[in-house]
PDB file of N, CA and C in Angstrom:
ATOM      1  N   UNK A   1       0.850  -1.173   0.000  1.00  0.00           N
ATOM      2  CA  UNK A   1       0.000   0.000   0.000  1.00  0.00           C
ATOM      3  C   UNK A   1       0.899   1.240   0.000  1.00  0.00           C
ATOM      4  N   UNK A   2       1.033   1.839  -1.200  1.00  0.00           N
ATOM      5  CA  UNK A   2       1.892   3.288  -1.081  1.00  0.00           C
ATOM      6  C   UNK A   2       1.951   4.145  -0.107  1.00  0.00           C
ATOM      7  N   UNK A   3       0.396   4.376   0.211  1.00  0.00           N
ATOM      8  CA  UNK A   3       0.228   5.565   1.094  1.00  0.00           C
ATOM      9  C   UNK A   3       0.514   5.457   2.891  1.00  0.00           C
ATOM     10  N   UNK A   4       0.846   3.767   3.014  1.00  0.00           N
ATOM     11  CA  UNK A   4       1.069   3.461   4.319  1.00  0.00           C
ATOM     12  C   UNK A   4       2.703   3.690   3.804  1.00  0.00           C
ATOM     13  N   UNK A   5       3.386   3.608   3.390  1.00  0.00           N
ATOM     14  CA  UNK A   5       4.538   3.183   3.084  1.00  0.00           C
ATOM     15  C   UNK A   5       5.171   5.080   2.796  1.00  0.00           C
ATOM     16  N   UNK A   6       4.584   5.513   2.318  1.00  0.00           N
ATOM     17  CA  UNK A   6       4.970   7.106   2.071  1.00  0.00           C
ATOM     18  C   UNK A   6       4.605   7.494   3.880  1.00  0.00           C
ATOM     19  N   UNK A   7       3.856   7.198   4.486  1.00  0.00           N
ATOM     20  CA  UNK A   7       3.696   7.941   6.015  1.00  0.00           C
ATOM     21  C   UNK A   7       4.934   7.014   6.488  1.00  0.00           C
ATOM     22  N   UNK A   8       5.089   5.749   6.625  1.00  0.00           N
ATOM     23  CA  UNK A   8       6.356   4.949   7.038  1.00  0.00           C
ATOM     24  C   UNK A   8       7.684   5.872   7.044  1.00  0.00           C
ATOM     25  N   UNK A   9       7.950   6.247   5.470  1.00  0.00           N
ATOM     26  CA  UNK A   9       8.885   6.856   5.223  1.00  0.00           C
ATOM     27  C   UNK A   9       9.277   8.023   6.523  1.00  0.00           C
ATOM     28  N   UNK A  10       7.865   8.832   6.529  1.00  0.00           N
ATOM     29  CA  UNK A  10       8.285  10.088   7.137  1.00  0.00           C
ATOM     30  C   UNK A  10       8.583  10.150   9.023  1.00  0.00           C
ATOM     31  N   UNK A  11       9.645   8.424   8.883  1.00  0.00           N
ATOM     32  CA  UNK A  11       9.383   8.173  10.656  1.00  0.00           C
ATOM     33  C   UNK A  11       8.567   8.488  11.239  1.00  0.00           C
ATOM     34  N   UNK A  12       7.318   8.316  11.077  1.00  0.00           N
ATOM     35  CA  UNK A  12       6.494   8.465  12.470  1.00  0.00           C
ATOM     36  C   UNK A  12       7.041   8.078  13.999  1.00  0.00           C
ATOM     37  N   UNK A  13       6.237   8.671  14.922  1.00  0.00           N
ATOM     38  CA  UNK A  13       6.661   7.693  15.919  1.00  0.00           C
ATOM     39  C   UNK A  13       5.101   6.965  16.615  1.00  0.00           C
ATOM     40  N   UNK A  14       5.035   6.405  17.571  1.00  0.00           N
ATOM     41  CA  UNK A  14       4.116   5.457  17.983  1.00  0.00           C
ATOM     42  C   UNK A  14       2.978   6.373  18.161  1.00  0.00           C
ATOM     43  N   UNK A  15       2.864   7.431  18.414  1.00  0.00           N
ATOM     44  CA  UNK A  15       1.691   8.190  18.740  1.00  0.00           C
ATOM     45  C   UNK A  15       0.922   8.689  17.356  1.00  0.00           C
ATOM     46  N   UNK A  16       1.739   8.608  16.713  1.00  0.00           N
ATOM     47  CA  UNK A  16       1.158   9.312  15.162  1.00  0.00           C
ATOM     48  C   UNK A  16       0.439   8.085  14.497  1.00  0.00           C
ATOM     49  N   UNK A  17       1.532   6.606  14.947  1.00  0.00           N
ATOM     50  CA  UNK A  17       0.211   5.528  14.009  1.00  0.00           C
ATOM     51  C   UNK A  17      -0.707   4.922  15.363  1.00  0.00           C
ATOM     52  N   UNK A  18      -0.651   5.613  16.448  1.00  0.00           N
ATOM     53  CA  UNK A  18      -1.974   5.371  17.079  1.00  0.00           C
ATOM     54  C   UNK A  18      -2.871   6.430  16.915  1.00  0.00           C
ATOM     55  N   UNK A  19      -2.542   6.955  16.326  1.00  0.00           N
ATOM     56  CA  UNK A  19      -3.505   8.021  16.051  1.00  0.00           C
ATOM     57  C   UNK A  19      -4.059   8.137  14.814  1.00  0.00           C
ATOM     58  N   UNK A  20      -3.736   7.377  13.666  1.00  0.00           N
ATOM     59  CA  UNK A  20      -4.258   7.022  12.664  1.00  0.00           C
ATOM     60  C   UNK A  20      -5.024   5.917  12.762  1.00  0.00           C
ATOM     61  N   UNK A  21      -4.502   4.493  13.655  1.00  0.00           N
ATOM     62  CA  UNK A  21      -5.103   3.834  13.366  1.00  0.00           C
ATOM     63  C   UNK A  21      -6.036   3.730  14.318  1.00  0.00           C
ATOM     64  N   UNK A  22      -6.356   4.798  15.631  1.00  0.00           N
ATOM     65  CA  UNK A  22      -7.529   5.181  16.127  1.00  0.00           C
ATOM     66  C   UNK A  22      -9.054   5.797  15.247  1.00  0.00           C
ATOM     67  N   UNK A  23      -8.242   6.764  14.208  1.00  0.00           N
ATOM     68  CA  UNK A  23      -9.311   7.257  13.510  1.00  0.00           C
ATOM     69  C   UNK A  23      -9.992   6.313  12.216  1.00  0.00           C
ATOM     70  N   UNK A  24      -9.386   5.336  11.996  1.00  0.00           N
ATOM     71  CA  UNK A  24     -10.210   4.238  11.083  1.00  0.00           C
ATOM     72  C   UNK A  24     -10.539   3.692  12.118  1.00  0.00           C
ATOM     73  N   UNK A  25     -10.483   3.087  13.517  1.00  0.00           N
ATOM     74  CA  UNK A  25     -11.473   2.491  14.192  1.00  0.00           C
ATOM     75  C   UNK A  25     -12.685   3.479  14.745  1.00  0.00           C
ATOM     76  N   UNK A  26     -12.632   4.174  14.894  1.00  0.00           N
ATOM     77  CA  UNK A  26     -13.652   5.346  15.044  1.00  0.00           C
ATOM     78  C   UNK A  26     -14.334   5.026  13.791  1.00  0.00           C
ATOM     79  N   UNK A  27     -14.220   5.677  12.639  1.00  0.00           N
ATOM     80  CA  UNK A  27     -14.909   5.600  11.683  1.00  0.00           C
ATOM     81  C   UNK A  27     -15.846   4.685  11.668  1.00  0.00           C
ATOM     82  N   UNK A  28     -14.506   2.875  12.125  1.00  0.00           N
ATOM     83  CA  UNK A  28     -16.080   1.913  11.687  1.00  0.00           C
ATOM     84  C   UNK A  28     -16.720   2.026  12.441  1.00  0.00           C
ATOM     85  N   UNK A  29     -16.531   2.227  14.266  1.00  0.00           N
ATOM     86  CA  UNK A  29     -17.722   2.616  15.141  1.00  0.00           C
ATOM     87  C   UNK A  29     -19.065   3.352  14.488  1.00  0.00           C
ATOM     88  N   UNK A  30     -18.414   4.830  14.181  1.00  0.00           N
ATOM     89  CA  UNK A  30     -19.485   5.625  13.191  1.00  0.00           C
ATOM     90  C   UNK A  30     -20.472   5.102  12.773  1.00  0.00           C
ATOM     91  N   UNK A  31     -19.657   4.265  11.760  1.00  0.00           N
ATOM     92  CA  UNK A  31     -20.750   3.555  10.288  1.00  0.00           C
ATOM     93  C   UNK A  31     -21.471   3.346  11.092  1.00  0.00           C
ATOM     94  N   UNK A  32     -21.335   2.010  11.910  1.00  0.00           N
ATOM     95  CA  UNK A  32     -22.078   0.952  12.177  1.00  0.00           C
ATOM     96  C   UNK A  32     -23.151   1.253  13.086  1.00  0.00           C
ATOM     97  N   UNK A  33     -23.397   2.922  13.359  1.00  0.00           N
ATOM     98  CA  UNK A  33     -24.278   3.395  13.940  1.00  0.00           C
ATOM     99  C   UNK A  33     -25.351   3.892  12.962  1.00  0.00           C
ATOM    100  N   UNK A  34     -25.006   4.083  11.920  1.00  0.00           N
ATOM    101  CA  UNK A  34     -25.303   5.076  11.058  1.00  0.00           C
ATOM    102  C   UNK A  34     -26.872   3.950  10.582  1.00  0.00           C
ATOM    103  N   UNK A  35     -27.707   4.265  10.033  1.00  0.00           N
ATOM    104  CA  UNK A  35     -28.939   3.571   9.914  1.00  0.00           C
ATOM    105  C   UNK A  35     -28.505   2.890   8.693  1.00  0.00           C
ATOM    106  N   UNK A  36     -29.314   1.851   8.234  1.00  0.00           N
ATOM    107  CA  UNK A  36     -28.618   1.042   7.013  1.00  0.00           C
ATOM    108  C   UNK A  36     -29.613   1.404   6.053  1.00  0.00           C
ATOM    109  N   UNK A  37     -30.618   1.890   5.938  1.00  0.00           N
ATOM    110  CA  UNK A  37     -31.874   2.585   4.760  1.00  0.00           C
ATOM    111  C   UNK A  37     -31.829   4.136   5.077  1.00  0.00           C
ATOM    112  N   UNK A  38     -31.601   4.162   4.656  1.00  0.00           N
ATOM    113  CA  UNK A  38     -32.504   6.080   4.270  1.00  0.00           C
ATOM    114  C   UNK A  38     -33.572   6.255   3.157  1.00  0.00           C
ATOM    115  N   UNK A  39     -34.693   6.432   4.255  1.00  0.00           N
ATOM    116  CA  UNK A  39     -36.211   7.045   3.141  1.00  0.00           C
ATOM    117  C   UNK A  39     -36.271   8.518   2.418  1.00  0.00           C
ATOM    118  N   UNK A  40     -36.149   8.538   1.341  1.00  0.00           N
ATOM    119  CA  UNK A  40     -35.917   9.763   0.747  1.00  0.00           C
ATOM    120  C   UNK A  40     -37.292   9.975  -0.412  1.00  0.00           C
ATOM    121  N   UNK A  41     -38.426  10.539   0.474  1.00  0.00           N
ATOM    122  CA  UNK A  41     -39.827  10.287  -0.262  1.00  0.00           C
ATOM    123  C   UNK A  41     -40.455   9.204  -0.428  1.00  0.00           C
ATOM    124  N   UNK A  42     -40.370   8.130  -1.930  1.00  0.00           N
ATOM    125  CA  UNK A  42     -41.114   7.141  -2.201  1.00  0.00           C
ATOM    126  C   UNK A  42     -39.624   6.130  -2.549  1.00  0.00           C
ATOM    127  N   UNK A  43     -38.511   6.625  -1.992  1.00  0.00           N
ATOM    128  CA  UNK A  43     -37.814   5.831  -2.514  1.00  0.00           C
ATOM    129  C   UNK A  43     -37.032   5.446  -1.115  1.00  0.00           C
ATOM    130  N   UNK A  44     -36.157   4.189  -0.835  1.00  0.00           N
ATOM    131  CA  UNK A  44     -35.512   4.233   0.255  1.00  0.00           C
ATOM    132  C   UNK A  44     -34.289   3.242  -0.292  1.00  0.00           C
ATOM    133  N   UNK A  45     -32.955   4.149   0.502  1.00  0.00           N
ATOM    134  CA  UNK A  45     -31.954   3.428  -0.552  1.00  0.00           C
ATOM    135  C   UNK A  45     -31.217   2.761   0.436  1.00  0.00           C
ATOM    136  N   UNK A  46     -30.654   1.675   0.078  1.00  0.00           N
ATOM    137  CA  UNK A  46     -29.827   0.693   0.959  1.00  0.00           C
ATOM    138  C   UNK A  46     -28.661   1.331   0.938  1.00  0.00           C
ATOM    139  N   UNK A  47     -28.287   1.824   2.621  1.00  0.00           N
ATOM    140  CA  UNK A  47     -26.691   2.334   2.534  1.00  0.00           C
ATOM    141  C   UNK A  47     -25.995   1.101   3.080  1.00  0.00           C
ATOM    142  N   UNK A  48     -26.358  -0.355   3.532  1.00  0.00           N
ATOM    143  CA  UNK A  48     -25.493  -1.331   4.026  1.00  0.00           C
ATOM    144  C   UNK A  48     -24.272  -1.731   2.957  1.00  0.00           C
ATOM    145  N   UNK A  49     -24.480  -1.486   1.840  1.00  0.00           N
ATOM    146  CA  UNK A  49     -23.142  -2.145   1.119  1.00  0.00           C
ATOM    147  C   UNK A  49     -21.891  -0.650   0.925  1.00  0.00           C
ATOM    148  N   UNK A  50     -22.833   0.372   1.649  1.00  0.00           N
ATOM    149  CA  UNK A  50     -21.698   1.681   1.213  1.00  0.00           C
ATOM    150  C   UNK A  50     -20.415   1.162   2.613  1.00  0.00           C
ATOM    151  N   UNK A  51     -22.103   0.829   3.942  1.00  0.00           N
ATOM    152  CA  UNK A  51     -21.472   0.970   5.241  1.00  0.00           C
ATOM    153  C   UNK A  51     -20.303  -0.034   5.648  1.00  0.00           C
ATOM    154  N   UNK A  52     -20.741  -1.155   4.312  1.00  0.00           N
ATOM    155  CA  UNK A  52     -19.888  -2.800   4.399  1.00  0.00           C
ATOM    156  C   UNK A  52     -18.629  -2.081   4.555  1.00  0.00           C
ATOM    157  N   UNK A  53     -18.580  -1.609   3.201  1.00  0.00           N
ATOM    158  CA  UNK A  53     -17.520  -1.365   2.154  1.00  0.00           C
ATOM    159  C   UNK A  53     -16.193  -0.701   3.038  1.00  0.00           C
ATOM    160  N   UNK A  54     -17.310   0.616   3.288  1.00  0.00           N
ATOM    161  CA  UNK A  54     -16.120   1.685   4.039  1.00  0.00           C
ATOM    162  C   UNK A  54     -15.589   0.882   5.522  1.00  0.00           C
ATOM    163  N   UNK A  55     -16.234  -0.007   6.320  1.00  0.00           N
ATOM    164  CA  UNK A  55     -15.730  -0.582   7.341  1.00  0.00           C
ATOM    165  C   UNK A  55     -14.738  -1.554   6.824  1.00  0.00           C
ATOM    166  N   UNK A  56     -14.401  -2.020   5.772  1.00  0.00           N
ATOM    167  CA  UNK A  56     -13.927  -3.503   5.062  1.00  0.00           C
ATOM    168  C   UNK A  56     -12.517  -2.495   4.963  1.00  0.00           C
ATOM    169  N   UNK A  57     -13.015  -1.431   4.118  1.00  0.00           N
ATOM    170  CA  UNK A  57     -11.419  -0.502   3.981  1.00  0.00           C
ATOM    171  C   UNK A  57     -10.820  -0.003   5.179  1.00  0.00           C
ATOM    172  N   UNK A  58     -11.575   0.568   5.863  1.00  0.00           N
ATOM    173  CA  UNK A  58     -10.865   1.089   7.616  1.00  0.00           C
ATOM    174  C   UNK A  58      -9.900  -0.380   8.026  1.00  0.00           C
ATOM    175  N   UNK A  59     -10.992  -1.585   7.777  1.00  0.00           N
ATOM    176  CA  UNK A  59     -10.393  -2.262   8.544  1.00  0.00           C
ATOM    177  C   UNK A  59      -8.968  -2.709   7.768  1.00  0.00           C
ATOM    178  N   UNK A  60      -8.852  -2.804   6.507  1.00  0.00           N
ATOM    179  CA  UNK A  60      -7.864  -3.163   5.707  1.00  0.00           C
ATOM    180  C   UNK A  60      -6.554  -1.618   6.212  1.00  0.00           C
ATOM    181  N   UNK A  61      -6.889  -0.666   6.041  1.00  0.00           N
ATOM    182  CA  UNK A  61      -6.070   0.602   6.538  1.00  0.00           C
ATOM    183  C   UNK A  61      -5.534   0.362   7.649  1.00  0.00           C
ATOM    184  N   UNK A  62      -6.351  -0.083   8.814  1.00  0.00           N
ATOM    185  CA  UNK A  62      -5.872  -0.247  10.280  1.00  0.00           C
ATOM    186  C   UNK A  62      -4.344  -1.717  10.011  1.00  0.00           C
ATOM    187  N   UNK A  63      -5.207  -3.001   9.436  1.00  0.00           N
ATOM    188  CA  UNK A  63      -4.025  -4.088   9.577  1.00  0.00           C
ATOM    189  C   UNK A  63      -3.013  -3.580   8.708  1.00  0.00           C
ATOM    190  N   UNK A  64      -2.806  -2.666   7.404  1.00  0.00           N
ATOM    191  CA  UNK A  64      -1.964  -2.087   6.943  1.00  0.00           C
ATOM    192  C   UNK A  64      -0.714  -1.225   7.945  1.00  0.00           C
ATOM    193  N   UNK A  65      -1.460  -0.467   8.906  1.00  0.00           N
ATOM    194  CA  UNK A  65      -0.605   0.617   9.184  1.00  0.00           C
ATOM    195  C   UNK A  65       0.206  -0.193  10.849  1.00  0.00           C
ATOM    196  N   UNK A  66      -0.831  -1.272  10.916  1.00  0.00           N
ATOM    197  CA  UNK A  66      -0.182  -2.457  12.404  1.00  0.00           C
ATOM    198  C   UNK A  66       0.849  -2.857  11.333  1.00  0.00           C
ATOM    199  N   UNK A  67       0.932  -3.677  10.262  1.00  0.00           N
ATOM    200  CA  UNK A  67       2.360  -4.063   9.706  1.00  0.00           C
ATOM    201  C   UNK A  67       3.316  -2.994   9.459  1.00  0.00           C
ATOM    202  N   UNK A  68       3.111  -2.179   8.916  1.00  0.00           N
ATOM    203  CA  UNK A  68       4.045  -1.066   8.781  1.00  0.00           C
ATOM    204  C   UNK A  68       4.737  -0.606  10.350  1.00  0.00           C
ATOM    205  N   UNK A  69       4.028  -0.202  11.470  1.00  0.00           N
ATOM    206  CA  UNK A  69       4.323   0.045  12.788  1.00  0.00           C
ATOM    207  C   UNK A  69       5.340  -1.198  13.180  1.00  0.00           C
ATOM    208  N   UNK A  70       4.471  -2.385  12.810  1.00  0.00           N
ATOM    209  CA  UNK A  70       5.749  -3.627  13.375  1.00  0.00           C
ATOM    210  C   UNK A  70       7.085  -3.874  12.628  1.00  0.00           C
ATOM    211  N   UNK A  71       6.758  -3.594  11.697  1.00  0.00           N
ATOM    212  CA  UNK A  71       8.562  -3.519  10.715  1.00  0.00           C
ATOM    213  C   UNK A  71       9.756  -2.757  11.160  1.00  0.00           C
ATOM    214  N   UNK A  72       8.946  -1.096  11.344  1.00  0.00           N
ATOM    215  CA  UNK A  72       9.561   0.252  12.328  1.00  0.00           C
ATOM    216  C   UNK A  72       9.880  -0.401  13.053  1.00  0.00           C
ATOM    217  N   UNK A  73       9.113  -0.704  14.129  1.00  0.00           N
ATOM    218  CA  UNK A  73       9.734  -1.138  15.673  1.00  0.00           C
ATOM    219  C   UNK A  73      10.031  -2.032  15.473  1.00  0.00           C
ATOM    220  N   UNK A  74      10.579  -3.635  14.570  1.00  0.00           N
ATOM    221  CA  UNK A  74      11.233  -4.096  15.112  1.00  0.00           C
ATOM    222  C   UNK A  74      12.744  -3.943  13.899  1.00  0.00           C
ATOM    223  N   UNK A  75      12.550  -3.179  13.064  1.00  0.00           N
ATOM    224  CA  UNK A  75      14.063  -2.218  12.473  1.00  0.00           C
ATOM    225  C   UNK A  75      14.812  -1.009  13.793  1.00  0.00           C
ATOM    226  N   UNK A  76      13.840  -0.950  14.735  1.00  0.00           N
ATOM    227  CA  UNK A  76      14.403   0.174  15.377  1.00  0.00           C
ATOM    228  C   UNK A  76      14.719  -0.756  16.191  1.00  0.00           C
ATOM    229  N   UNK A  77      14.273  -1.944  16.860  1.00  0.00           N
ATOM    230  CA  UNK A  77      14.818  -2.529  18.024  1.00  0.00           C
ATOM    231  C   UNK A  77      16.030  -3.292  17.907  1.00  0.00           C
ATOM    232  N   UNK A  78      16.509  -3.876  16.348  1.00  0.00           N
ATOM    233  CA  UNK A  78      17.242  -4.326  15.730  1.00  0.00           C
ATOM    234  C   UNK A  78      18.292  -3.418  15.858  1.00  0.00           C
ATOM    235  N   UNK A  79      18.242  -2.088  15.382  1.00  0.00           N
ATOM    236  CA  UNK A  79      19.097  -0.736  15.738  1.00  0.00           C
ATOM    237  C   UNK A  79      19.736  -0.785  16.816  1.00  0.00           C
ATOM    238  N   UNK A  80      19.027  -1.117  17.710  1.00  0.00           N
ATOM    239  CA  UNK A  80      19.330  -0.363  19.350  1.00  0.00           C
ATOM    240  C   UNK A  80      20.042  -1.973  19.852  1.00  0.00           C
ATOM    241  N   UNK A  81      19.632  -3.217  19.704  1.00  0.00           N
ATOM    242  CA  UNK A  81      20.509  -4.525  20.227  1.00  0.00           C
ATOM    243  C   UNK A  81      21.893  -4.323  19.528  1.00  0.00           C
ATOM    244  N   UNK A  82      21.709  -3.975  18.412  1.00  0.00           N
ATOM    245  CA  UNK A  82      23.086  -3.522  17.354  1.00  0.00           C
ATOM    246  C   UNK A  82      23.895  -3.046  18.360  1.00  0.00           C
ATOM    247  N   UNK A  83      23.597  -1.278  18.668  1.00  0.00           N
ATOM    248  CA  UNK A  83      24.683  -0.663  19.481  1.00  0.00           C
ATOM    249  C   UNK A  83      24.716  -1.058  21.101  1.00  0.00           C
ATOM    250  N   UNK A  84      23.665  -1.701  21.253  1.00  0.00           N
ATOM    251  CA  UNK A  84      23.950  -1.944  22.693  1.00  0.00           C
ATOM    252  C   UNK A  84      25.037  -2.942  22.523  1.00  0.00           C
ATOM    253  N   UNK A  85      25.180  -3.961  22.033  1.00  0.00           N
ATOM    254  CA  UNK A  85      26.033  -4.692  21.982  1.00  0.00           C
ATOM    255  C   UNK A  85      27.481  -4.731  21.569  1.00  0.00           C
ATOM    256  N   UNK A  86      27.928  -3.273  20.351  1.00  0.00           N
ATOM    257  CA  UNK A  86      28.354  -2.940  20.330  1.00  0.00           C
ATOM    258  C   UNK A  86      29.290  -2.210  21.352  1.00  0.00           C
ATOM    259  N   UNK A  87      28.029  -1.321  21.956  1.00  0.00           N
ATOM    260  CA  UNK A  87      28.600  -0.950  23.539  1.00  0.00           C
ATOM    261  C   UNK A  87      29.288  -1.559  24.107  1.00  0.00           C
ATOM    262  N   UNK A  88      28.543  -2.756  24.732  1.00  0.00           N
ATOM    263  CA  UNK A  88      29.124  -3.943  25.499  1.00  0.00           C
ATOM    264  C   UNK A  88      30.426  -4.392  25.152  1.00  0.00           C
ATOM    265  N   UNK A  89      30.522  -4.854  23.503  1.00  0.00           N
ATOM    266  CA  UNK A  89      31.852  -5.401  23.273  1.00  0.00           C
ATOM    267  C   UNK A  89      32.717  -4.232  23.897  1.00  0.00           C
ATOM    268  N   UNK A  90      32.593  -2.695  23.662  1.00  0.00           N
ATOM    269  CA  UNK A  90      33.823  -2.052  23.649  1.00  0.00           C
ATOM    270  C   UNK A  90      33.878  -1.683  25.613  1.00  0.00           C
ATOM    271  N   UNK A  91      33.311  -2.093  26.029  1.00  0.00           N
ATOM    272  CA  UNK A  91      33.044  -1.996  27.959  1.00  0.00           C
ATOM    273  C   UNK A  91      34.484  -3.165  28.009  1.00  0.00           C
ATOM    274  N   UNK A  92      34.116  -4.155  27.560  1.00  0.00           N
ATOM    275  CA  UNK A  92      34.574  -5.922  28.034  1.00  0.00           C
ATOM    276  C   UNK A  92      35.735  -5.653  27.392  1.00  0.00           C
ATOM    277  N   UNK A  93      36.107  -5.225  26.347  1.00  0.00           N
ATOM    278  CA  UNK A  93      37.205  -4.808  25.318  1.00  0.00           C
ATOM    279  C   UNK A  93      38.370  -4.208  26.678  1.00  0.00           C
ATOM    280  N   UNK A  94      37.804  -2.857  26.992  1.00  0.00           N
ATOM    281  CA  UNK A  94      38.444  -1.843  27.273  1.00  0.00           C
ATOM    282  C   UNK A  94      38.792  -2.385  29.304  1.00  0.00           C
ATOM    283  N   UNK A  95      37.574  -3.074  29.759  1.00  0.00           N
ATOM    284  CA  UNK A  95      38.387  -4.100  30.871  1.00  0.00           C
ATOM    285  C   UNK A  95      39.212  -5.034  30.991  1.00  0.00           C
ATOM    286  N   UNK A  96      39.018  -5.284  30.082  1.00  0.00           N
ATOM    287  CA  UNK A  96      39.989  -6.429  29.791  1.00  0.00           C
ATOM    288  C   UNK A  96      41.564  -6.337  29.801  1.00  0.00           C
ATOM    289  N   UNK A  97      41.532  -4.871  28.849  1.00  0.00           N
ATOM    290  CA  UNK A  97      42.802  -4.047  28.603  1.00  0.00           C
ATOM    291  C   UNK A  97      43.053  -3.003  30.411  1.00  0.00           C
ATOM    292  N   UNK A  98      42.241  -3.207  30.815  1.00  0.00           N
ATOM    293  CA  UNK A  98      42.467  -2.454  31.578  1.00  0.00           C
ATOM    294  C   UNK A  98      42.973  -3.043  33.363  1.00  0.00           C
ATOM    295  N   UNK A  99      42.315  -3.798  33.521  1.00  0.00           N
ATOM    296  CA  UNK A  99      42.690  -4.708  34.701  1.00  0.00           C
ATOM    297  C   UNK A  99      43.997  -5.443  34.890  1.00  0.00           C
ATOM    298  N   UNK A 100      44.536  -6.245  33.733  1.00  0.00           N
ATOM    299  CA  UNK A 100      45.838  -7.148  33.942  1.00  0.00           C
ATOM    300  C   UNK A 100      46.678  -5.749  34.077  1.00  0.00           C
ATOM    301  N   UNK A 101      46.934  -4.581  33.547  1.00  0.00           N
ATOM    302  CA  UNK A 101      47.589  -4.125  33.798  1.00  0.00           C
ATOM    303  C   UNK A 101      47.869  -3.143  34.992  1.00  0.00           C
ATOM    304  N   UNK A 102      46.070  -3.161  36.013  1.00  0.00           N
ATOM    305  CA  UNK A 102      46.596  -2.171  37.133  1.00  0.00           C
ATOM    306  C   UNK A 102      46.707  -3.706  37.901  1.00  0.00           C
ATOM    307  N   UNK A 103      46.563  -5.033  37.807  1.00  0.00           N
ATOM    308  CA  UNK A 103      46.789  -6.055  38.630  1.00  0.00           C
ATOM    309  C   UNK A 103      48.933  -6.073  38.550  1.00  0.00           C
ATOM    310  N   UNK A 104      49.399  -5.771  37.583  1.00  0.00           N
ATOM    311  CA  UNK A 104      50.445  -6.067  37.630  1.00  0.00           C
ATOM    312  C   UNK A 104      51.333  -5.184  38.340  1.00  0.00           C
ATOM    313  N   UNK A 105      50.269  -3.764  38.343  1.00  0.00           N
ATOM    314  CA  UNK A 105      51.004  -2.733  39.256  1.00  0.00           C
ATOM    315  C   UNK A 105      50.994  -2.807  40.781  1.00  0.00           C
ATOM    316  N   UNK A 106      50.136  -4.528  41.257  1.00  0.00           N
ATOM    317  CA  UNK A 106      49.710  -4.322  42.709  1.00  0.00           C
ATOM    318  C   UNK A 106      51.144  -5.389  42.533  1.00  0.00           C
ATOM    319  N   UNK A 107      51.114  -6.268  41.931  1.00  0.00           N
ATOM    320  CA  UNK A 107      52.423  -7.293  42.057  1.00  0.00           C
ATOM    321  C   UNK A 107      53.454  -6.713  42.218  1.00  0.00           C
ATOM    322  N   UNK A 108      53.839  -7.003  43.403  1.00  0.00           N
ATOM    323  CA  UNK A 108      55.330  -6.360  43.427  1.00  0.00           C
ATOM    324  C   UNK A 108      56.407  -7.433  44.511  1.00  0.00           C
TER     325      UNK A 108
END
């Protein structure tokens, strides 16, 4: 879906796709309040396949923008084990280098 993928782009962060994908669940709330005939004089027109429709797309928008959110977060969590670990090596690195040699200064 482009248009999930163009908002992806522009890093969101977690509040921006809960906040999108709050307003397609709202929406289908909406519909599904909304009456399914409207009498308009001698005629009365079935809005259930408008009301299907637009809830079928919210709901397709919402599982769209949950995959997109889970890719982010787990590319960003992927990010962050990266340098943490990175970190770590250069902690264990730099003790390592660092201990035998104030141990050799206690040897005497």
């Amino acid at each position: 879906m482009a248009v999930c993928e163009k908002f992806a782009l522009k890093n969101p962060n977690v509040v921006a796709y809960d906040e999108k994908i709050l307003y397609y669940y709202k929406t289908i709330e909406e519909i599904q309040l909304l009456p399914k005939y409207k009498d308009i004089e001698f005629v009365r027109l079935s809005m259930r396949s408008v009301c299907d429709s637009i809830s079928h797309h919210s709901k397709e928008w919402m599982k769209h923008l949950g995959i997109q959110l889970n890719e982010t977060t787990k590319r960003s969590l992927l990010d962050l084990k990266h340098r943490l670990d990175v970190s770590s090596l250069k902690k264990l690195i730099f003790l390592r280098n660092f201990f035998p040699k104030n141990l050799k200064r206690l040897e005497i």
